[in-house]
Structures are given as structure tokens and as C-alpha cells.
C-alpha atoms as a PDB file:
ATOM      1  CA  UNK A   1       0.000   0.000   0.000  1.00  0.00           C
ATOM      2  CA  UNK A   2       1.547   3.299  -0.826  1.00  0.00           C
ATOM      3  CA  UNK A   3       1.143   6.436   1.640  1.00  0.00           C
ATOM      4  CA  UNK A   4      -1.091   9.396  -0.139  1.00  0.00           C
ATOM      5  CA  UNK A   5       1.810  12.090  -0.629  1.00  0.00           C
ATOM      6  CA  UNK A   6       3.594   9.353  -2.949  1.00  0.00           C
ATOM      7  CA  UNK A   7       0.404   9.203  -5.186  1.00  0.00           C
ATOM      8  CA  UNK A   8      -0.029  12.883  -5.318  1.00  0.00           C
ATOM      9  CA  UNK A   9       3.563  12.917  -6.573  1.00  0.00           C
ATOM     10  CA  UNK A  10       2.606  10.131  -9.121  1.00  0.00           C
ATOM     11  CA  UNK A  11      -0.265  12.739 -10.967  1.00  0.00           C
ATOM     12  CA  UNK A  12       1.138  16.361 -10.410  1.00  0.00           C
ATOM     13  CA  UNK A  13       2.418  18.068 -12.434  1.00  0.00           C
ATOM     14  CA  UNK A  14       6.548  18.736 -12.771  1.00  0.00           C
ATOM     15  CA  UNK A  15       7.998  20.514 -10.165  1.00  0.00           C
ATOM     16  CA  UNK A  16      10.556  23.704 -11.160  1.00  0.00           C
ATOM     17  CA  UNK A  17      13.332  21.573 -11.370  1.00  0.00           C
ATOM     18  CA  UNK A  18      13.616  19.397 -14.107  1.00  0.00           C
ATOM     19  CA  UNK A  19      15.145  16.630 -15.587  1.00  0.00           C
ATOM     20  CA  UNK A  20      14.997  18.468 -18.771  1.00  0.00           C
ATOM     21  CA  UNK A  21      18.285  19.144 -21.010  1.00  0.00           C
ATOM     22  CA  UNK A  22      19.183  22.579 -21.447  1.00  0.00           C
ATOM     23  CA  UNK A  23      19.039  22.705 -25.373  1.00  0.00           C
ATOM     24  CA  UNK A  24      19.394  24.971 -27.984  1.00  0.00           C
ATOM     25  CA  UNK A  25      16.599  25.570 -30.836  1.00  0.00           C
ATOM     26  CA  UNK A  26      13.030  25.493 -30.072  1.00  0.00           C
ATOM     27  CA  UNK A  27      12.898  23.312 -27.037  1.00  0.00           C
ATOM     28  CA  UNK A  28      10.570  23.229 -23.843  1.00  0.00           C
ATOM     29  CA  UNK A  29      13.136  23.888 -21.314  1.00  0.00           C
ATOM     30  CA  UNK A  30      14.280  27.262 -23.768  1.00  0.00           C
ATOM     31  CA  UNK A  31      10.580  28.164 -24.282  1.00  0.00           C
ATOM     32  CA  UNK A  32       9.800  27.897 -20.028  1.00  0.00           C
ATOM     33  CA  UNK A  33      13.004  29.847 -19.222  1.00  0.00           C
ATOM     34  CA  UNK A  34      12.252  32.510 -21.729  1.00  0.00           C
ATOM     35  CA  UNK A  35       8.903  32.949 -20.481  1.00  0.00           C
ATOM     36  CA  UNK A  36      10.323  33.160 -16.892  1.00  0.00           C
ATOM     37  CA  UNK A  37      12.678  36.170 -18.030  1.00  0.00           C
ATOM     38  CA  UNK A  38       9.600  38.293 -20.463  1.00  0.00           C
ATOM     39  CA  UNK A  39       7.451  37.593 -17.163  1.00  0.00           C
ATOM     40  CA  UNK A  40      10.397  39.333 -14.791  1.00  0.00           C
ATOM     41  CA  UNK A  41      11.090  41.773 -17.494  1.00  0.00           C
ATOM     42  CA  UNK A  42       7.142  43.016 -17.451  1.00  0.00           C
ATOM     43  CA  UNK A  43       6.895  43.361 -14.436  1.00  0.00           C
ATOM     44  CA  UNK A  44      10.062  45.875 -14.046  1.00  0.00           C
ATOM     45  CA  UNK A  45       8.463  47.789 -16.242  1.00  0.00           C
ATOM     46  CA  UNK A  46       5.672  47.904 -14.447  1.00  0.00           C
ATOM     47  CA  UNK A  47       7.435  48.900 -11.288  1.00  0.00           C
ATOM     48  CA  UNK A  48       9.656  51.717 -13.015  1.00  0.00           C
ATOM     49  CA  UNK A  49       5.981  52.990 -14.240  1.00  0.00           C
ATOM     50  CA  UNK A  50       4.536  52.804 -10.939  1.00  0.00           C
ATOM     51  CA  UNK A  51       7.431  54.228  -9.341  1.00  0.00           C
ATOM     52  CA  UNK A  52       8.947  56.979 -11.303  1.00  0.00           C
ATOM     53  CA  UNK A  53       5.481  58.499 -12.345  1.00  0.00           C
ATOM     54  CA  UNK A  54       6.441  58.453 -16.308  1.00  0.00           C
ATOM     55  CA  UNK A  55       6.102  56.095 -18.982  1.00  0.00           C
ATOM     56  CA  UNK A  56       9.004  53.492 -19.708  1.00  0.00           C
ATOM     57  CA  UNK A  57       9.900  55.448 -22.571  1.00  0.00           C
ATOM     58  CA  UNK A  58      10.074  58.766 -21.173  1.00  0.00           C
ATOM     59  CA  UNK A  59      11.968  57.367 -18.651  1.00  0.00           C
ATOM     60  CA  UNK A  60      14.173  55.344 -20.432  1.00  0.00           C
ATOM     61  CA  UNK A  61      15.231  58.759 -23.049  1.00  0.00           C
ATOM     62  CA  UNK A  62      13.709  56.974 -25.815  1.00  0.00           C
ATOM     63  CA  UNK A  63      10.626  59.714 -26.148  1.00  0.00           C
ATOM     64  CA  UNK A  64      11.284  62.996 -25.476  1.00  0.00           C
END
């Protein structure tokens, strides 16, 4: 008989790590780290934005 925490392991879903090897190309492991950096990137936008009062642009120089 196995204990309930070893069947929930059995069914969920992958943790963060993975057993996945880093590749190059179009690969799942590139495609979830990407998505981790656009998601971190966003939301230091959003922070400047909230912070600073001004747009990212303005901000940034890129719009006078």
C-alpha cells in the first residue's frame, strides 16, 4: 500500500526543477526559461511605471 503524498507525486504536475536538457533551438526547457525572463522583465516595467510616475519610454530617453 503506498502512503497518499507518494500518489499525489505520481499525478502532479513537474515541479521547477527538471530533468529536462538545457538545449538549444526550439525546445521546452528554452521556451519555459524565456517565459520566466519576459514575465520578470514586465513586471520591471511595471514597477519603473509605478514608481517613477512616467512612462518606460520617457523614462528610459527613448521619447522625449
Amino acid at each position: 500500500m503506498t502512503s497518499p503524498s507518494e500518489n499525489a507525486n505520481e499525478t502532479s504536475t513537474p515541479s521547477a526543477t527538471t530533468t529536462d536538457v538545457p538545449a538549444f533551438g526550439w525546445s521546452g526547457y528554452a521556451e519555459r526559461v524565456n517565459g520566466r525572463f519576459a514575465m520578470l522583465g514586465f513586471v520591471a516595467v511595471l514597477l519603473i511605471e509605478a514608481l517613477s510616475g512616467e512612462t518606460f519610454l520617457r523614462w528610459a530617453g527613448l521619447v522625449p
